[in-house]
PDB file of N, CA and C in Angstrom:
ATOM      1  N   UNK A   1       9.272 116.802 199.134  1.00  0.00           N
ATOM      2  CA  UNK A   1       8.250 115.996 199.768  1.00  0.00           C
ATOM      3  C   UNK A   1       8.695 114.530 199.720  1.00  0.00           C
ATOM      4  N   UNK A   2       8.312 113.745 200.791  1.00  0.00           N
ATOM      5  CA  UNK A   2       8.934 112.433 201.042  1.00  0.00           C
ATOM      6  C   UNK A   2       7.289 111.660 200.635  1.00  0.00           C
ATOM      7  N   UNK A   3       7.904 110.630 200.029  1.00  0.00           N
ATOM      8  CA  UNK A   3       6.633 109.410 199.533  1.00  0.00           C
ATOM      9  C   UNK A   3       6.811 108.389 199.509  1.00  0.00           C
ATOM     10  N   UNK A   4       6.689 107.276 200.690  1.00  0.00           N
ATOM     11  CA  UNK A   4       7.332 105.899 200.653  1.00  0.00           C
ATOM     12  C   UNK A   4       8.330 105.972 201.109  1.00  0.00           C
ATOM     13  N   UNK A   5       9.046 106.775 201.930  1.00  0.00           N
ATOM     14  CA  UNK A   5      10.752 106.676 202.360  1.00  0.00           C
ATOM     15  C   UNK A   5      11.568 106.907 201.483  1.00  0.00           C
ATOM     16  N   UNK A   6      10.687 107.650 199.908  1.00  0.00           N
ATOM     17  CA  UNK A   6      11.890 108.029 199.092  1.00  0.00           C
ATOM     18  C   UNK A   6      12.174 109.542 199.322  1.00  0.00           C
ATOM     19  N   UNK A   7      13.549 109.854 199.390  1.00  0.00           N
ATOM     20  CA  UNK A   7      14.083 111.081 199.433  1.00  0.00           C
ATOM     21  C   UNK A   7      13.976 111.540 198.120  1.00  0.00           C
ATOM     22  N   UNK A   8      14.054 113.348 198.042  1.00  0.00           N
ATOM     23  CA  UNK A   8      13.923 113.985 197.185  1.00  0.00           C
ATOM     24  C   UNK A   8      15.599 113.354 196.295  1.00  0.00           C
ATOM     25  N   UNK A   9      16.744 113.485 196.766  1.00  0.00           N
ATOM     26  CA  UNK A   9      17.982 113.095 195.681  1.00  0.00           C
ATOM     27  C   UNK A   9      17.272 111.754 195.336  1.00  0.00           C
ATOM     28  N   UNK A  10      17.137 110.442 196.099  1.00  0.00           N
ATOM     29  CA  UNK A  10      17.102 109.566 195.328  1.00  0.00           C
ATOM     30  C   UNK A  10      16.013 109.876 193.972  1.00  0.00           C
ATOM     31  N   UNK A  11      14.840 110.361 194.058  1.00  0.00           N
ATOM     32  CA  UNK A  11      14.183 110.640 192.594  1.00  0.00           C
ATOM     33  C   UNK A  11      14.666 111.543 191.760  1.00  0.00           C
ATOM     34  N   UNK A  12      15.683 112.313 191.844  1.00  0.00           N
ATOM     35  CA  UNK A  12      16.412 113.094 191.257  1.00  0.00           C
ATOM     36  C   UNK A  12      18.117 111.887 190.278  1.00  0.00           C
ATOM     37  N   UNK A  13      18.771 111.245 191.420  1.00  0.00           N
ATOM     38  CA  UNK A  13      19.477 110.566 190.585  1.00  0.00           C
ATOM     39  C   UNK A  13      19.752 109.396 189.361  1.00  0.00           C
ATOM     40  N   UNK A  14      20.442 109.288 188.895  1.00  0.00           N
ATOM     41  CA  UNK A  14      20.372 108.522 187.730  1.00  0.00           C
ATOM     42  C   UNK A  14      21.499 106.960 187.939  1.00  0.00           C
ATOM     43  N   UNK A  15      20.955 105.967 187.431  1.00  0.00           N
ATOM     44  CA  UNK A  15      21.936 105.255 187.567  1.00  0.00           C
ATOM     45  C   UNK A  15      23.283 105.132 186.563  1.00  0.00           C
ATOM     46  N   UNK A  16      24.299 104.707 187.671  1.00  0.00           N
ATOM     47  CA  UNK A  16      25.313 105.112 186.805  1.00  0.00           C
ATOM     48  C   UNK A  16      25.754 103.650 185.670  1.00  0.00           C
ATOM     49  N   UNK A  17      25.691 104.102 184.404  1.00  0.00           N
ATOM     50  CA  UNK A  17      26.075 102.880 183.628  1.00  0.00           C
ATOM     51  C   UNK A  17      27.237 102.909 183.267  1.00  0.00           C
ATOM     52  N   UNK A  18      27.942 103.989 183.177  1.00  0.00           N
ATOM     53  CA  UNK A  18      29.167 104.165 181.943  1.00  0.00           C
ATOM     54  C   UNK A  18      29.837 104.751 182.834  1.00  0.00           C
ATOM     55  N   UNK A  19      31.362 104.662 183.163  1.00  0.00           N
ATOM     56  CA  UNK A  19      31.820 105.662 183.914  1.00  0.00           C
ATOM     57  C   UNK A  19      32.980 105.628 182.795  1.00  0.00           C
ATOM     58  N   UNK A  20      33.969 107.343 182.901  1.00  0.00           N
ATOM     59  CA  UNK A  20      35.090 108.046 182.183  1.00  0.00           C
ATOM     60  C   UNK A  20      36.355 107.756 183.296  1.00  0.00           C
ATOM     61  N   UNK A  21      37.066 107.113 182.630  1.00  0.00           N
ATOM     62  CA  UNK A  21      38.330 107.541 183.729  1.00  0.00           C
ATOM     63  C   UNK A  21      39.316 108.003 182.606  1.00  0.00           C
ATOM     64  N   UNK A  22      40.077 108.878 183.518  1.00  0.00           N
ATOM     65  CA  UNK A  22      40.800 109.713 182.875  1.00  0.00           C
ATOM     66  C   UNK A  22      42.306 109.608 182.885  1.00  0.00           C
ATOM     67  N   UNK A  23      42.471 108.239 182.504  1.00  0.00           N
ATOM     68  CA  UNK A  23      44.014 107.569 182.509  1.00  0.00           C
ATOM     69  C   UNK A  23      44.139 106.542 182.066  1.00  0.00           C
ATOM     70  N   UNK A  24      45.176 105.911 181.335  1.00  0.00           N
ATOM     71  CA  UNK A  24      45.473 105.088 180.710  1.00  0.00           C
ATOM     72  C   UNK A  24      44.774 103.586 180.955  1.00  0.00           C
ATOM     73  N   UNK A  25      44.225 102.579 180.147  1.00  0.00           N
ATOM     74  CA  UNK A  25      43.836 101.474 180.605  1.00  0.00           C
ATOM     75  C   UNK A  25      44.877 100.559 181.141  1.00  0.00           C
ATOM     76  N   UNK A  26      44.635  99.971 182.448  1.00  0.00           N
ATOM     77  CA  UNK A  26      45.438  99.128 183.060  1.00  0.00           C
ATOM     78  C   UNK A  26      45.923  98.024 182.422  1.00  0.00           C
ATOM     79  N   UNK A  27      47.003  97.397 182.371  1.00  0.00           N
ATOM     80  CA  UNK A  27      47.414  96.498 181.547  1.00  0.00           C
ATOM     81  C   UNK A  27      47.356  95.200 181.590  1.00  0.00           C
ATOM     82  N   UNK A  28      47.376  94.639 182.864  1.00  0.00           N
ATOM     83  CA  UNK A  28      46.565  93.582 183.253  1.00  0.00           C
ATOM     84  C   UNK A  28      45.550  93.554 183.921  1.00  0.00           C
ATOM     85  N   UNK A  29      44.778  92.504 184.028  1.00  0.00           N
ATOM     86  CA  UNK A  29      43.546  92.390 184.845  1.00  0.00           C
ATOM     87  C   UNK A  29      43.229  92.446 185.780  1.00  0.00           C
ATOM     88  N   UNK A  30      44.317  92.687 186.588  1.00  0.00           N
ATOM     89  CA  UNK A  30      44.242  92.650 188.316  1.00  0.00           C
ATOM     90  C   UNK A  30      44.166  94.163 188.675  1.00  0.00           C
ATOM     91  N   UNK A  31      43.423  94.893 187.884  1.00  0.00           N
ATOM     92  CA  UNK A  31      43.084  96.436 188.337  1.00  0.00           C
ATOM     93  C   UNK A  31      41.885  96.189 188.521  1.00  0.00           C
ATOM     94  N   UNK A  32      41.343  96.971 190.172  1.00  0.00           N
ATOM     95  CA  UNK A  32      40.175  96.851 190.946  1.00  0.00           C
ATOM     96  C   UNK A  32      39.423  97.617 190.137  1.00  0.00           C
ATOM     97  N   UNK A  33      39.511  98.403 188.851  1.00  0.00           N
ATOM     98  CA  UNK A  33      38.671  99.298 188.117  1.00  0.00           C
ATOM     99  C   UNK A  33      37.833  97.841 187.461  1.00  0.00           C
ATOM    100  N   UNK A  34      38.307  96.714 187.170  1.00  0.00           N
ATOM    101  CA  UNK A  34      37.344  95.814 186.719  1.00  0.00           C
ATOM    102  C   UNK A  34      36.736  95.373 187.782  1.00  0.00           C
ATOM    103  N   UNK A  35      36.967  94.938 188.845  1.00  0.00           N
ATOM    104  CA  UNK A  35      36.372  93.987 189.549  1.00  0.00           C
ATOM    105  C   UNK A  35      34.967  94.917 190.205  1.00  0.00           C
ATOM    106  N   UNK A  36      35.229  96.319 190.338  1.00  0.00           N
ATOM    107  CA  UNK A  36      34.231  97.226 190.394  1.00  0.00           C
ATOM    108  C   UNK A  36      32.884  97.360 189.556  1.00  0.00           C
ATOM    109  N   UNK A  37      33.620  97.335 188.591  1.00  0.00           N
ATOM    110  CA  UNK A  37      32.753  97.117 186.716  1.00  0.00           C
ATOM    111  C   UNK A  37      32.152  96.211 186.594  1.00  0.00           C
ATOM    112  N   UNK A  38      32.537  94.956 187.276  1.00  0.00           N
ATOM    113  CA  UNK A  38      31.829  93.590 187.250  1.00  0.00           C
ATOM    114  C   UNK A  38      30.826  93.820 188.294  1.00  0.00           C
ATOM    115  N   UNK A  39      30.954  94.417 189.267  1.00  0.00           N
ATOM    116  CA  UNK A  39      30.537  93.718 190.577  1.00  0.00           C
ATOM    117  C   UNK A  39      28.736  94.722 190.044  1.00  0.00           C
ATOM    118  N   UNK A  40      29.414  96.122 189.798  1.00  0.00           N
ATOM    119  CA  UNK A  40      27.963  97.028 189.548  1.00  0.00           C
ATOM    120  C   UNK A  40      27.531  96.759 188.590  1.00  0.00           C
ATOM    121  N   UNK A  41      27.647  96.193 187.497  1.00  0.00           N
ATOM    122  CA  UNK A  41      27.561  95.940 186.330  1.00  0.00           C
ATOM    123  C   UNK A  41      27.783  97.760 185.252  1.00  0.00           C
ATOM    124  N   UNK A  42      28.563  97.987 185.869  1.00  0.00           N
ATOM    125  CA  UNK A  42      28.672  99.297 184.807  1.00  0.00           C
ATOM    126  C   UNK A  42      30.292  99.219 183.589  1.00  0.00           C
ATOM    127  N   UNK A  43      29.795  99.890 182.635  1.00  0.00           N
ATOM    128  CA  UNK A  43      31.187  99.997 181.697  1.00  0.00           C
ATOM    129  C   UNK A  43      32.255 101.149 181.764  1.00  0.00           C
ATOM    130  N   UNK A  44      33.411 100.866 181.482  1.00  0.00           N
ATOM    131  CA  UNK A  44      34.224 101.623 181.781  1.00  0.00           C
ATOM    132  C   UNK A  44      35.303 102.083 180.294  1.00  0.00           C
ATOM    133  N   UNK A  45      35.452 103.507 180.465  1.00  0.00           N
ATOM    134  CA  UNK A  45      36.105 104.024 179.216  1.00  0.00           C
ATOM    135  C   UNK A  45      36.906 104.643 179.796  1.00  0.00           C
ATOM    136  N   UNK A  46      38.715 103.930 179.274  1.00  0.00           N
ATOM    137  CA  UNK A  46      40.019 104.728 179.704  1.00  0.00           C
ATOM    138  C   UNK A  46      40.532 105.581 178.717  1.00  0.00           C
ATOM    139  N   UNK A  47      40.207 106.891 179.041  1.00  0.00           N
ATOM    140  CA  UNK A  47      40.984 107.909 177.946  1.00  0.00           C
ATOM    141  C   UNK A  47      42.437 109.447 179.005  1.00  0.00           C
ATOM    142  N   UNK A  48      43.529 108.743 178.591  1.00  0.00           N
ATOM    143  CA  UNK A  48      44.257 109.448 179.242  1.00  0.00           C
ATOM    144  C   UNK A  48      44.303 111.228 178.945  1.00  0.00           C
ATOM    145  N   UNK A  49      44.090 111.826 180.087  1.00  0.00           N
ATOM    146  CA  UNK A  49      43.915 113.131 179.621  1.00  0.00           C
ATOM    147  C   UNK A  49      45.401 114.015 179.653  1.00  0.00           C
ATOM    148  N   UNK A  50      46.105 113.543 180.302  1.00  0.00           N
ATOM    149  CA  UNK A  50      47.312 114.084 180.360  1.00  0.00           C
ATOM    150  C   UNK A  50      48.145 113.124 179.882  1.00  0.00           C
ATOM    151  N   UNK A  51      49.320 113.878 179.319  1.00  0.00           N
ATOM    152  CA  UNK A  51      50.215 113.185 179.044  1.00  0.00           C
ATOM    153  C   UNK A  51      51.433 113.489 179.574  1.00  0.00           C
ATOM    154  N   UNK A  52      52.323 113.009 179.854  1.00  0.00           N
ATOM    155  CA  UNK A  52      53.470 113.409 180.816  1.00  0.00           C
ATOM    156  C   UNK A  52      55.087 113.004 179.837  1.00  0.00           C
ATOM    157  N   UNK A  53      55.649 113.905 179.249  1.00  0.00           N
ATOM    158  CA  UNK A  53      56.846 113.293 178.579  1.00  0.00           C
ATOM    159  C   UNK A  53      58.133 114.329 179.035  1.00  0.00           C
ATOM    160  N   UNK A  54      59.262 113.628 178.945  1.00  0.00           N
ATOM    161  CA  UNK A  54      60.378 113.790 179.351  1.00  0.00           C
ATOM    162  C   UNK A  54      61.092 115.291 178.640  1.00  0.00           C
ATOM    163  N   UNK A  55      61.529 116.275 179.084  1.00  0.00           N
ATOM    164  CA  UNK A  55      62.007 117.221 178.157  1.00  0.00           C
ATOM    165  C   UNK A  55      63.904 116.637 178.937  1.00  0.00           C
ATOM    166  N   UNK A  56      64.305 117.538 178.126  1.00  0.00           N
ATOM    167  CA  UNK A  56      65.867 117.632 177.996  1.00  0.00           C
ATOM    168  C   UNK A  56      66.651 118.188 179.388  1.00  0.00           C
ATOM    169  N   UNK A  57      67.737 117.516 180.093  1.00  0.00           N
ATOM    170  CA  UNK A  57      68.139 118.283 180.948  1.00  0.00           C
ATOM    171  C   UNK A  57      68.157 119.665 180.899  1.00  0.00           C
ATOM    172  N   UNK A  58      69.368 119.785 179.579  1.00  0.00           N
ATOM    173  CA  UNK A  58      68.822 121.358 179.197  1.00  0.00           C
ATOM    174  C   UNK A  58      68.157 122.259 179.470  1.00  0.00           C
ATOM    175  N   UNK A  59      66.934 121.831 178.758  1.00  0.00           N
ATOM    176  CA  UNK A  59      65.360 122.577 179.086  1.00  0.00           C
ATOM    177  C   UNK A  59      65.249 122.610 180.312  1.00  0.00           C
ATOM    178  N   UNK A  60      65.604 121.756 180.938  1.00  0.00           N
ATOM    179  CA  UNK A  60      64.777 121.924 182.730  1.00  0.00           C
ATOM    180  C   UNK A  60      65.502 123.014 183.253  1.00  0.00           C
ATOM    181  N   UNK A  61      67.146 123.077 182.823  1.00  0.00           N
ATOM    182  CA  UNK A  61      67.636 124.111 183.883  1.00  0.00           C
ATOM    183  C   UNK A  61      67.225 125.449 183.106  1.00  0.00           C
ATOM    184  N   UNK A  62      67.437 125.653 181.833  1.00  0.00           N
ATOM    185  CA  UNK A  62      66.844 126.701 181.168  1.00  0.00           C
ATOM    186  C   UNK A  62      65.239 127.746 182.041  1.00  0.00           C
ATOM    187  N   UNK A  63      64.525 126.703 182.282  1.00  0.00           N
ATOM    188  CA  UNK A  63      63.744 126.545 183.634  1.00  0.00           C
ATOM    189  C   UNK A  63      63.641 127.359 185.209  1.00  0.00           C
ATOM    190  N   UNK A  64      64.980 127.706 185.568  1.00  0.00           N
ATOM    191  CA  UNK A  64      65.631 128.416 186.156  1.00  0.00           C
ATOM    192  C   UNK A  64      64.816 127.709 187.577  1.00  0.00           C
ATOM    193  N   UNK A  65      64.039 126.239 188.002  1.00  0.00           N
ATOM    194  CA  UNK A  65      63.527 126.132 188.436  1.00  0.00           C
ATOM    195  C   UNK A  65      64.367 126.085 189.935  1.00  0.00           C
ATOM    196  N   UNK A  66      64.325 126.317 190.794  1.00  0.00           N
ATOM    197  CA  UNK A  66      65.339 126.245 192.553  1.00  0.00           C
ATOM    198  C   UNK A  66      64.368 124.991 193.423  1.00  0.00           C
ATOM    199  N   UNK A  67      64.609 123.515 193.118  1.00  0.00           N
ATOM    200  CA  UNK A  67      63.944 122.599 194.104  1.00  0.00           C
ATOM    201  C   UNK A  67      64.009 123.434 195.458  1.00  0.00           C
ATOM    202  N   UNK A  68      65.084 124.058 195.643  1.00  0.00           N
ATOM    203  CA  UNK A  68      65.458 124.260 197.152  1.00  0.00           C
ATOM    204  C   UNK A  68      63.508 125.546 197.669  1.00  0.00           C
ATOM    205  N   UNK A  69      63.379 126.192 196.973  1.00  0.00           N
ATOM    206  CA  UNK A  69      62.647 126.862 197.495  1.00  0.00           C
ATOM    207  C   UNK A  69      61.534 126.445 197.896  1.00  0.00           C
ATOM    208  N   UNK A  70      61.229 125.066 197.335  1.00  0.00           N
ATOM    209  CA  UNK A  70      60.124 123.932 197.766  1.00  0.00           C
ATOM    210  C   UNK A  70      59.634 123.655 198.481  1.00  0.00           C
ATOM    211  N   UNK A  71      58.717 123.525 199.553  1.00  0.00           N
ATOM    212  CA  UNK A  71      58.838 122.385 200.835  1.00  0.00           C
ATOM    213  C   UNK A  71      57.937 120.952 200.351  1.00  0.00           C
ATOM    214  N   UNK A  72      57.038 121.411 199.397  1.00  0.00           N
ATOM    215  CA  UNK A  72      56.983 119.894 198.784  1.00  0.00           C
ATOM    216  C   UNK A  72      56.581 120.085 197.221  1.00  0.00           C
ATOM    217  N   UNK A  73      55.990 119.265 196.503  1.00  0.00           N
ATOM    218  CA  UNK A  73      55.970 118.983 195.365  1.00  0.00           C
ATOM    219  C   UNK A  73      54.997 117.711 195.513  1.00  0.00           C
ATOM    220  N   UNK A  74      53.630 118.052 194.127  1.00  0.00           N
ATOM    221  CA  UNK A  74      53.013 117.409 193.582  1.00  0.00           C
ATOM    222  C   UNK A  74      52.936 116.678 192.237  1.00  0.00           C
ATOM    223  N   UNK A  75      53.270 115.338 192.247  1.00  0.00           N
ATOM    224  CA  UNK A  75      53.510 114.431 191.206  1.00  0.00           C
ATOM    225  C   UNK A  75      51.522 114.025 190.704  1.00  0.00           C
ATOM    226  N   UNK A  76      51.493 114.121 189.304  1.00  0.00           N
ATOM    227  CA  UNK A  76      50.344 113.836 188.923  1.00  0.00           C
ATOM    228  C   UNK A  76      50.672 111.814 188.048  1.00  0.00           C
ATOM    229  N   UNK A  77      52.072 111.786 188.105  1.00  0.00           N
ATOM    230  CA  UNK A  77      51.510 110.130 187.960  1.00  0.00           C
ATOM    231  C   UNK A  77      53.388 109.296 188.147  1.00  0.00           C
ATOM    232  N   UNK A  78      53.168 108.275 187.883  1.00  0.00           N
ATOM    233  CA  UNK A  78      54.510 107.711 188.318  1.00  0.00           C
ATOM    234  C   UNK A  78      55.588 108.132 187.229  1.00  0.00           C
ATOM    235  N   UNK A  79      55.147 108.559 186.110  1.00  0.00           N
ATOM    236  CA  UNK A  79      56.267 108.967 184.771  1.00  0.00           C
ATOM    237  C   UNK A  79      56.716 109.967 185.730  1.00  0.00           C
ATOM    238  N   UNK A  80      55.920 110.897 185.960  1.00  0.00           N
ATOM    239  CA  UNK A  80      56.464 112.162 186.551  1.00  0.00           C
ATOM    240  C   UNK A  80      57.378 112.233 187.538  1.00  0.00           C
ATOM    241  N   UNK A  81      56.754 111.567 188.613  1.00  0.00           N
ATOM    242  CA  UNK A  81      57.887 110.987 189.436  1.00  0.00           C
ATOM    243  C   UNK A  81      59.631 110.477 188.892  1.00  0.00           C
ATOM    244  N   UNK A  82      59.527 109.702 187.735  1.00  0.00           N
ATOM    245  CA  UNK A  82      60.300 108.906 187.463  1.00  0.00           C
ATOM    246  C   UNK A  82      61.704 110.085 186.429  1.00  0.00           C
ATOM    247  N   UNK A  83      60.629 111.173 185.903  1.00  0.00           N
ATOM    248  CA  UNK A  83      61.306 112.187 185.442  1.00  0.00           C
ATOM    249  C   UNK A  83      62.297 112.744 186.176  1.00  0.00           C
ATOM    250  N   UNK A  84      61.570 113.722 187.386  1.00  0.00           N
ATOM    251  CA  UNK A  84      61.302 114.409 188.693  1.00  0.00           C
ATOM    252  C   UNK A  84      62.594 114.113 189.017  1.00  0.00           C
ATOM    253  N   UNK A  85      63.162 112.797 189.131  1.00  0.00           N
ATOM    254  CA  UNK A  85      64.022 112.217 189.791  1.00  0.00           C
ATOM    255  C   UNK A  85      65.564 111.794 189.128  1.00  0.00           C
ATOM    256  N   UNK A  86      65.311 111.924 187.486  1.00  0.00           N
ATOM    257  CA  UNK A  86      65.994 111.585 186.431  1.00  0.00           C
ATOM    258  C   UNK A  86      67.194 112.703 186.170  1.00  0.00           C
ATOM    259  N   UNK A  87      66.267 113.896 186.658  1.00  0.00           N
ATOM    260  CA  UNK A  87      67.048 115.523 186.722  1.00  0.00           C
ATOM    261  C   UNK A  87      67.866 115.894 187.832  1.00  0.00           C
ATOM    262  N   UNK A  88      67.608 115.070 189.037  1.00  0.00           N
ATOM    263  CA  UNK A  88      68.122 115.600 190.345  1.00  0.00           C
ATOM    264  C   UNK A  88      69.490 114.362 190.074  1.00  0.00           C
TER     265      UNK A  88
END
């Protein structure tokens, strides 16, 4: 039921105060995750959920992995990339 032009979601939602991001905190200040934070006035908590570390050439071919059978490949952050590329 509508009352005043309010929709049923808007009396259902909550405002957002706190938001989770799920990656490392930016290192300088010129990440738009603040200027966002400022602008709504909400707080922000960086907790990285993945972690991405380097194994051994070794290990990778052990891996038996064939790039060739690929047609693409999904990188979840720039380490990975930077790995990804360390092996080829």
């Amino acid at each position: 039921m509508v009352k005043n032009g309010e929709t049923q979601l808007a009396k259902t939602t909550k405002s957002v105060k706190k938001v989770l991001i799920t990656q490392p905190k930016p290192e300088g200040d010129k990440s738009p995750y603040f200027d966002l934070a400022k602008k709504h006035g909400i707080a922000l908590d960086f907790h990285p959920f993945i972690v991405v570390e380097a194994i051994s050439s070794k290990d990778f071919r052990k891996q038996k992995i064939d790039i060739a059978q690929y047609t693409a490949v999904i990188f979840t952050s720039r380490n990975a990339i930077d790995h990804f590329f360390s092996y080829l």
